[in-house]
Protein backbone atom coordinates (compact mmCIF):
# COMPACT_ATOMS: atom_id res chain seq x y z
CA UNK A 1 168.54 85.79 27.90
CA UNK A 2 170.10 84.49 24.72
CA UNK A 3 168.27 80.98 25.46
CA UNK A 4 164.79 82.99 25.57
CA UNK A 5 165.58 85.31 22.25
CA UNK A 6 165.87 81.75 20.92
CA UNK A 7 162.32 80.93 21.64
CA UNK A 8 159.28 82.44 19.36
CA UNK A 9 158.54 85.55 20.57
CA UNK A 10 155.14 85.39 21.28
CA UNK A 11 154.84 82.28 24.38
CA UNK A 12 157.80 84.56 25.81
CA UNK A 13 155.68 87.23 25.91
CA UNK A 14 152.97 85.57 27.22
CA UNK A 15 154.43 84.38 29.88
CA UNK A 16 156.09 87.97 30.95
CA UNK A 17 152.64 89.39 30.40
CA UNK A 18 151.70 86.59 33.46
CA UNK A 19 154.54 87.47 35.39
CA UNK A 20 154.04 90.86 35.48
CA UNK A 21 150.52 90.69 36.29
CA UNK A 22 151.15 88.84 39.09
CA UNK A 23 153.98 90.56 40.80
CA UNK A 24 151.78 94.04 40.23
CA UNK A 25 148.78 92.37 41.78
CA UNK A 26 150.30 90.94 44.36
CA UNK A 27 151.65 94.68 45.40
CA UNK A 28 148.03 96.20 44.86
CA UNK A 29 146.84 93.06 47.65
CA UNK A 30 149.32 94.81 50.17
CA UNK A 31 148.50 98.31 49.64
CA UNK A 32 150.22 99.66 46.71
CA UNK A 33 148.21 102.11 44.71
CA UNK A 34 149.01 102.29 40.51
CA UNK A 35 151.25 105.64 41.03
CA UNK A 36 153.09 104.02 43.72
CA UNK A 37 154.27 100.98 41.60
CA UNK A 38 154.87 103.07 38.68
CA UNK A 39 157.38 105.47 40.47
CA UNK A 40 159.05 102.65 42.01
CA UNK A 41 159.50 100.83 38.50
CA UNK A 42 160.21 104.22 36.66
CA UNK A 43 162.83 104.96 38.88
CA UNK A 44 164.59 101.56 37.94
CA UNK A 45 164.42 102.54 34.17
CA UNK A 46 162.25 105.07 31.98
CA UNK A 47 161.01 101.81 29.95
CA UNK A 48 159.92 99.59 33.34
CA UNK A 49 157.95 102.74 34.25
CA UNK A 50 156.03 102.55 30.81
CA UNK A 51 155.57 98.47 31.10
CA UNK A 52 153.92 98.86 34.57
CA UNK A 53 151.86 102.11 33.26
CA UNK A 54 150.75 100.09 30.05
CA UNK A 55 149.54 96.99 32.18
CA UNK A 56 147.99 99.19 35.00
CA UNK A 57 145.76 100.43 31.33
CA UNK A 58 145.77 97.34 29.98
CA UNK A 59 143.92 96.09 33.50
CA UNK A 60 141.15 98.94 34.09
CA UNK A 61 140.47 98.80 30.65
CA UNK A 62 139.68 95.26 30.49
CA UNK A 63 137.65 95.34 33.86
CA UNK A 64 135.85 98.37 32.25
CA UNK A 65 134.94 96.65 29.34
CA UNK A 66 133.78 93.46 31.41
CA UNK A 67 132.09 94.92 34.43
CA UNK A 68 131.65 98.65 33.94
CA UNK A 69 132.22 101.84 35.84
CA UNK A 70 130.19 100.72 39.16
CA UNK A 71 133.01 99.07 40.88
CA UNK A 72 136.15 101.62 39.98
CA UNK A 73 137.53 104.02 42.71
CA UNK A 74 137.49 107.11 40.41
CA UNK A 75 140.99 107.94 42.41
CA UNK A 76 142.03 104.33 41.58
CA UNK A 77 140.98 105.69 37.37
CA UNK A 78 142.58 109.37 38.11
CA UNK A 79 146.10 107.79 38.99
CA UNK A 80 146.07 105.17 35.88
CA UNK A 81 144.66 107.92 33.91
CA UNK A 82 147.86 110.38 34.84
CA UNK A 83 150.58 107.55 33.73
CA UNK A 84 149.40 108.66 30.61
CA UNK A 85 149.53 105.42 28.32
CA UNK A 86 146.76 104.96 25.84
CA UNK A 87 145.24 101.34 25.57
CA UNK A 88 147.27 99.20 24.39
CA UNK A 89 144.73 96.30 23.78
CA UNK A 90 145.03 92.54 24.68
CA UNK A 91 148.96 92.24 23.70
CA UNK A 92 149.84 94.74 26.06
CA UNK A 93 153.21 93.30 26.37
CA UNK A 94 154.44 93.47 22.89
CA UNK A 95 152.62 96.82 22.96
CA UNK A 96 154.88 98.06 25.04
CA UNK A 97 157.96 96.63 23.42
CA UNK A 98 156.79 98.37 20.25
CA UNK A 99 156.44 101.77 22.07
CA UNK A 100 159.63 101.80 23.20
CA UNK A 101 161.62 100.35 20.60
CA UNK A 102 163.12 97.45 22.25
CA UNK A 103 164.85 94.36 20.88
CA UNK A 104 163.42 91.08 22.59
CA UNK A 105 166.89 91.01 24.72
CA UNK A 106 166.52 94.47 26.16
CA UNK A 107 162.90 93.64 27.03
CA UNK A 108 163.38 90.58 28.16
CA UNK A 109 165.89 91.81 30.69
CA UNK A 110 164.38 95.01 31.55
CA UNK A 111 161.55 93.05 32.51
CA UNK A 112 163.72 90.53 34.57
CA UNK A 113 164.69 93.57 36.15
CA UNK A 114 161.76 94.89 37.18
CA UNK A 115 159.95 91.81 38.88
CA UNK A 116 163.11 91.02 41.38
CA UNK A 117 162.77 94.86 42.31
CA UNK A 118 158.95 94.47 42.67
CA UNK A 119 159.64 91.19 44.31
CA UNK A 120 161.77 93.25 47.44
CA UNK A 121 158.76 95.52 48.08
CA UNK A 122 157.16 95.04 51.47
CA UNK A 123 153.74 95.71 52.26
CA UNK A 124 152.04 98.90 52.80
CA UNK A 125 148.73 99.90 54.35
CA UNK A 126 145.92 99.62 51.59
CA UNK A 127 144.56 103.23 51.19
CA UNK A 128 142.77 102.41 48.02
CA UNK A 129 141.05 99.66 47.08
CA UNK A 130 141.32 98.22 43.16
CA UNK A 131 138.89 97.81 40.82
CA UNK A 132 136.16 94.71 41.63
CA UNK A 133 137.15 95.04 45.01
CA UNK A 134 134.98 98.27 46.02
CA UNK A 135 131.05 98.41 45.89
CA UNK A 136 129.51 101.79 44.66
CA UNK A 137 128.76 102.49 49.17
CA UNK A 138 132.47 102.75 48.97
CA UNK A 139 132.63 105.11 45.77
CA UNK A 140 131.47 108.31 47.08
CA UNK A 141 132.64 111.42 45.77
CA UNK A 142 133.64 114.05 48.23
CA UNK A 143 131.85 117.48 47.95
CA UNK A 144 134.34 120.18 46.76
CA UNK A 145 135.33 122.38 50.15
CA UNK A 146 135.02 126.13 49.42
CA UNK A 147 137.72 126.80 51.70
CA UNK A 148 139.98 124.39 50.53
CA UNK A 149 139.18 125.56 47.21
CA UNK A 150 140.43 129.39 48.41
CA UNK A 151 143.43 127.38 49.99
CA UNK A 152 144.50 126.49 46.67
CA UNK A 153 144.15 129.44 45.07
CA UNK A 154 146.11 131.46 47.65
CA UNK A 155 148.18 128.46 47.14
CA UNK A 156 148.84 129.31 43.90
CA UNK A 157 149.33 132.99 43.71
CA UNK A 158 152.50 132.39 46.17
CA UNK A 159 153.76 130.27 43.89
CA UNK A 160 153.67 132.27 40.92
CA UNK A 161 154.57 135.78 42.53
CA UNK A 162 158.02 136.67 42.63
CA UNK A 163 158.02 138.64 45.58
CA UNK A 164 159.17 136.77 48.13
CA UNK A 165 157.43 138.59 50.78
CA UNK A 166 154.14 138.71 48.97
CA UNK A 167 154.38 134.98 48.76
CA UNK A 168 155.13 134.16 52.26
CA UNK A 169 151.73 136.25 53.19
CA UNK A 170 149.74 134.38 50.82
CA UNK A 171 150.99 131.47 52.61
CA UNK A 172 150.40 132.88 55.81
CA UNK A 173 146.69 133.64 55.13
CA UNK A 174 146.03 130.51 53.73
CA UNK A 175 147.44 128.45 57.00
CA UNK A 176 145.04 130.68 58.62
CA UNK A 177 142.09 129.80 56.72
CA UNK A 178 142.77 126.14 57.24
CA UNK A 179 143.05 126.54 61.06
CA UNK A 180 140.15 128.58 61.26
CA UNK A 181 138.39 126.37 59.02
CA UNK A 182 138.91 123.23 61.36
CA UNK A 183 137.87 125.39 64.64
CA UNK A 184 134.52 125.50 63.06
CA UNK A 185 134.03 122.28 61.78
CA UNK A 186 135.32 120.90 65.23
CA UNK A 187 132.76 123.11 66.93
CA UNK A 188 129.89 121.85 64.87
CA UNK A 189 131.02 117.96 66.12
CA UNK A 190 130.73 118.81 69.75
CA UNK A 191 129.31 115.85 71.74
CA UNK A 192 129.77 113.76 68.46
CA UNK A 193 132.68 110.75 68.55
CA UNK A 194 135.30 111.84 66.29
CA UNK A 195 135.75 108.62 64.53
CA UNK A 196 138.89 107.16 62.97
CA UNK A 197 141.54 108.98 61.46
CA UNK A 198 142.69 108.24 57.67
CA UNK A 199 146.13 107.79 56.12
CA UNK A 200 146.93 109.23 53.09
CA UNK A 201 150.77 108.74 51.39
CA UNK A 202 152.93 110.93 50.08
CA UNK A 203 155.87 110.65 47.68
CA UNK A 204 159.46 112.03 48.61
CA UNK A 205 161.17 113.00 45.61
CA UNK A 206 165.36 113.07 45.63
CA UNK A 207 167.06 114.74 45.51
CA UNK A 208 167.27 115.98 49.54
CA UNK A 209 164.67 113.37 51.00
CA UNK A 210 165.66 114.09 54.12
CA UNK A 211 164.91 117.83 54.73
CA UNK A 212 161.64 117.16 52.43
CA UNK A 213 160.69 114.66 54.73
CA UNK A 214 160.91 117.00 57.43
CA UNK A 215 159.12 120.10 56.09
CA UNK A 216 156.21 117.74 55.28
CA UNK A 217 156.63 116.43 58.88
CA UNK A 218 156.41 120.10 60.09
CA UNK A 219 153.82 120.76 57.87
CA UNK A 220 151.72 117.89 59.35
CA UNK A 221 152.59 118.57 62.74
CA UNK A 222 150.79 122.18 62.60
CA UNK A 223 148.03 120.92 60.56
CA UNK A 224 146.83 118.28 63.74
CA UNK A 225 148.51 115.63 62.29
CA UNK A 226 151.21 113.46 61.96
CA UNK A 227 153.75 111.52 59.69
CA UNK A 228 155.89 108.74 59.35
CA UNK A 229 158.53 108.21 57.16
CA UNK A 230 159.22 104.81 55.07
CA UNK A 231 162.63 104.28 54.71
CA UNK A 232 164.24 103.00 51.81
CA UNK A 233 160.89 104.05 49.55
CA UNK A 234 160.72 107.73 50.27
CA UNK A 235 157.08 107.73 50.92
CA UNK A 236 155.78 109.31 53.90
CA UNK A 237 152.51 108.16 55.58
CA UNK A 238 150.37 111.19 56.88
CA UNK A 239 147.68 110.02 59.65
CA UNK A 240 144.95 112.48 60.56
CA UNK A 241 141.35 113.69 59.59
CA UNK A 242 139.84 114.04 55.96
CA UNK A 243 140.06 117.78 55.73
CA UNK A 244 143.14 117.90 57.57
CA UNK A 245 144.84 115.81 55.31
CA UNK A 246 143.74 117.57 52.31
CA UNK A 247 145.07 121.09 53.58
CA UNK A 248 149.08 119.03 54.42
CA UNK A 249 149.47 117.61 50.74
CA UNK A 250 148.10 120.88 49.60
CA UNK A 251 150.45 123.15 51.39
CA UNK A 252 153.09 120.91 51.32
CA UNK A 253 152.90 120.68 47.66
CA UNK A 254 153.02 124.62 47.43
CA UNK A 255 155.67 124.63 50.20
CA UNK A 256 158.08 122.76 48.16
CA UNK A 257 157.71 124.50 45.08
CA UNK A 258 158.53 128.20 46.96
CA UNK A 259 161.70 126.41 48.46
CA UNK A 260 162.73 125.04 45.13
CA UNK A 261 162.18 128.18 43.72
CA UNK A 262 163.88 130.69 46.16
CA UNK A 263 166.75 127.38 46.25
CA UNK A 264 167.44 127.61 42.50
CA UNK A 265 167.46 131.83 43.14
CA UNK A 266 170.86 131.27 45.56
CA UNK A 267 171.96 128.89 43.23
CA UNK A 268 171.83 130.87 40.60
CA UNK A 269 174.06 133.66 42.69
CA UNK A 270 177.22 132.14 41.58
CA UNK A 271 179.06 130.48 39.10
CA UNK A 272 178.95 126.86 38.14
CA UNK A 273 181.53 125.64 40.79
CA UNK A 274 179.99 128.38 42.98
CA UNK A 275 179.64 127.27 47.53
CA UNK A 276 175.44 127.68 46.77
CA UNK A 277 175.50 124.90 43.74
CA UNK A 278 177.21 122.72 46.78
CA UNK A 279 175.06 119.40 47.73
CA UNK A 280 175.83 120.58 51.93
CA UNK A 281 174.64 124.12 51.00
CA UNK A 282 171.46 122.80 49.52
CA UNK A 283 170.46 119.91 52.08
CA UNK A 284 171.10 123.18 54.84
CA UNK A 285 168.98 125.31 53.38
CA UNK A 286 166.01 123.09 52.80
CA UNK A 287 166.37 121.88 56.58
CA UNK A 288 166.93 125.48 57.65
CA UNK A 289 164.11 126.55 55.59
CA UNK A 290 161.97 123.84 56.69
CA UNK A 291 162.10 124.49 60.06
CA UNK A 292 161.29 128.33 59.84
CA UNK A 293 158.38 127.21 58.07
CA UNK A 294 157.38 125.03 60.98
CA UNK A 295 157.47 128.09 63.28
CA UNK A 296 155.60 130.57 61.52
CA UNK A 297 152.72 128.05 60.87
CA UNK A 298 152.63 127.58 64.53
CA UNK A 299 152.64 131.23 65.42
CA UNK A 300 149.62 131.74 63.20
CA UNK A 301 148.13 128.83 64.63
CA UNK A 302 148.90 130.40 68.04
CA UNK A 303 147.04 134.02 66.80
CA UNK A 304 144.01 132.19 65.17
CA UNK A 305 143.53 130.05 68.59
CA UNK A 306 144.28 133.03 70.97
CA UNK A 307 141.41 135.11 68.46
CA UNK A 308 139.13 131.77 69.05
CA UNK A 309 139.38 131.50 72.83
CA UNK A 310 136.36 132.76 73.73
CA UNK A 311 134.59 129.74 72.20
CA UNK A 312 137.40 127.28 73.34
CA UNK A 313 135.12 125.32 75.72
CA UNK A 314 133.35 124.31 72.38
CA UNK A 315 136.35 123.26 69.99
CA UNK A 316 138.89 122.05 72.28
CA UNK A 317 137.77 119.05 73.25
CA UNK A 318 137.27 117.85 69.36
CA UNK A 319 140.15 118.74 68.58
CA UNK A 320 142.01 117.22 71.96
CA UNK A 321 139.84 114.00 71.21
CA UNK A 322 140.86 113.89 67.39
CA UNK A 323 144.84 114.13 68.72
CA UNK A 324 144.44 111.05 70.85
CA UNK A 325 142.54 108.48 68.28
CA UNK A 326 145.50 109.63 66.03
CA UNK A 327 147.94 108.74 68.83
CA UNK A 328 146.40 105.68 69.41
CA UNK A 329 146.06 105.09 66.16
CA UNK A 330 150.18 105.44 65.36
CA UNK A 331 150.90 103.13 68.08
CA UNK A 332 148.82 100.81 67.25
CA UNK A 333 149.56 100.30 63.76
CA UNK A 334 153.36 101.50 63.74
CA UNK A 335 154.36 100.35 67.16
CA UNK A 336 158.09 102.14 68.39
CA UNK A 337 159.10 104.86 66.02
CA UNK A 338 162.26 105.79 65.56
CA UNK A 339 163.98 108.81 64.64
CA UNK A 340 167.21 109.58 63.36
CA UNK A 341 169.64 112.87 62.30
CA UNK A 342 169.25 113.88 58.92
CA UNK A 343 171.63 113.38 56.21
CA UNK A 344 173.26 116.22 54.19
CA UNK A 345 176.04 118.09 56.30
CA UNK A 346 176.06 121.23 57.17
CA UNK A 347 176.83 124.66 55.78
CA UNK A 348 176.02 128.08 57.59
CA UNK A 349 175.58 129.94 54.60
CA UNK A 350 172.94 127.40 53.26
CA UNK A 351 171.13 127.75 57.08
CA UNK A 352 171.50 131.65 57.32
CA UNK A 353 169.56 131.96 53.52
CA UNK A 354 167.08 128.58 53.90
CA UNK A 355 166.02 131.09 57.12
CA UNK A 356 166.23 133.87 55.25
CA UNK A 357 163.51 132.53 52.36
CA UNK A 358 161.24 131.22 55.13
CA UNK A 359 161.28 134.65 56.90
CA UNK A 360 160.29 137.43 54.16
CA UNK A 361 157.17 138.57 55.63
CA UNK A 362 155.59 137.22 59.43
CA UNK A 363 153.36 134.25 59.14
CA UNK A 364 150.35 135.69 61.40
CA UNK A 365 147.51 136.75 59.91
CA UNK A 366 146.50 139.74 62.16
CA UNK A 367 149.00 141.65 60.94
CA UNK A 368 148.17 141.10 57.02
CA UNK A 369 147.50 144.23 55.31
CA UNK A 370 143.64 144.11 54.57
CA UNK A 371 144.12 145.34 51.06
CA UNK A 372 146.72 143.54 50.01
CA UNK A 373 146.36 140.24 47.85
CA UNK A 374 146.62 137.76 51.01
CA UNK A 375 143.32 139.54 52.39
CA UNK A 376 140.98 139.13 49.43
């Protein structure tokens, strides 16, 4: 380091301008999207987060400027957009150096830093492709679903009531809209080949990857689909159908925010040093809680069906056929799975009240009061 502060600044910075480029690129060939790589460098430091955010700008906005908006995934511009670093221009390097008020020895090994932990990534499956590498047949914008629309706002209201039980029923009827939802569209596909399912990722965020992992395994599993966990990146991969897909990150997402919530409720039972501030306690009750969750989604998947079975003949066999192509899609691109226990301990009190938050009001949609919020 002291050898290159010794140099002029500015072939330096050239060259870890190149560097960077390439390392980033190279990821994006194997399947990393921009969010992906950002997480991974923020996660080594606050300022390698901002480099790799400022040259994921610095590298749409110089294809926009050359070629245009015609060959842009607008999800590839939504996730470069949310780093939320303006352009930087064509020194994008020193840019950043400016922006975070580094000396050239900091940068310099910050940036050191970050390419041998780029370097150790492996390859992923490409869900997205980058900009110049998509033609506008691949750019098509997805019409907005009404139902997944209501999804999100019954979504919503449970997670910003603070009645627990009001909360879980809002859940409950929007599991049931999204079950209901893909009875019908399975039953207008009869006779039709279902097609190949799609992979979408999702990021685990510490701390307690392990029980997250599972509720969005759980999640998945009662939403005909499935997941597999990356370890060492704590990234799931969800394989399934479009609209099935949508409905797990959605629920998921809202999921996770009641558990945090009614989790930072115990928490806040007791006093600093108190058994519920207690990393076992936690990791229990976000398994326990998890796992409730995965059996009241299945018991309103049970009602819905059972309420459905009089045109079963029609949307069983979609959805029986769209289960295998995802089986034989797992095997054939994961091969042997594994599975392992989950890390975290175990305390009673943290599995009696992770049940407990899961369990305020019954997850089946028959017996939803018709005037209450859940029913609107």
């Amino acid at each position: 380091m002291a050898g290159l502060q010794a140099l002029p600044a500015a072939p330096v910075e050239r060259t870890a301008e190149l560097l960077v480029a390439d390392q980033v690129e190279a990821l994006v060939r194997h399947g990393w999207q921009p969010a992906e790589i950002h997480r991974v460098a923020r996660r080594l430091h606050t300022v390698t987060g901002r480099l790799v955010a400022v040259h994921l700008r610095h590298h749409l906005d110089d294809h926009l400027r050359r070629h245009g908006e015609d060959l842009v995934d607008p999800r590839w511009r939504d996730q470069v957009d949310g780093l939320g670093e303006a352009s930087p221009g064509p020194r994008w390097y020193a840019a950043w150096r400016e922006r975070c008020r580094l000396d050239p020895g900091t940068a310099y090994h910050r940036t050191g830093e970050l390419l041998v932990r780029l370097g150790a990534l492996p390859a992923l499956h490409a869900l997205l492709r980058p900009p110049g590498d998509v033609t506008s047949s691949h750019v098509v914008a997805s019409a907005s679903d009404p139902v997944l629309q209501k999804v999100r706002g019954l979504l919503a209201k449970a997670e910003s009531t603070e009645f627990e039980a009001e909360a879980a029923a809002l859940t409950a009827k929007a599991q049931e809209l999204m079950t209901r939802h893909a009875i019908d569209r399975a039953a207008l596909h009869v006779g039709q080949t279902v097609g190949r399912p799609s992979i979408i990722r999702v990021a685990i965020e510490a701390p307690y990857v392990d029980p997250k992992s599972l509720l969005l395994q759980l999640v998945a599993a009662q939403t005909r689909c499935r997941t597999v966990f990356l370890s060492g990146l704590d990234m799931s991969e969800v394989i399934g159908f479009p609209a099935d897909l949508d409905a797990v990150e959605v629920l998921f997402t809202s999921l996770l925010v009641q558990a945090q919530r009614a989790l930072a409720e115990a928490g806040s039972a007791g006093g600093a040093y108190a058994r519920t501030r207690s990393s076992s306690f936690r990791a229990t009750f976000l398994r326990s809680y998890a796992i409730r969750i995965g059996e009241r989604l299945a018991e309103t998947n049970a009602h819905v069906m059972a309420g459905s079975r009089a045109d079963s003949a029609r949307y069983l066999p979609v959805l029986r056929s769209q289960e295998e192509a995802i089986e034989e899609h797992v095997a054939r691109e994961y091969g042997t799975l594994s599975s392992g226990p989950l890390r975290g301990g175990y305390d009673h009190a943290g599995a009696t009240r992770g049940r407990w938050a899961a369990d305020q009001a019954q997850l089946n949609g028959g017996h939803l009061d018709p005037g209450s919020p859940a029913s609107s």
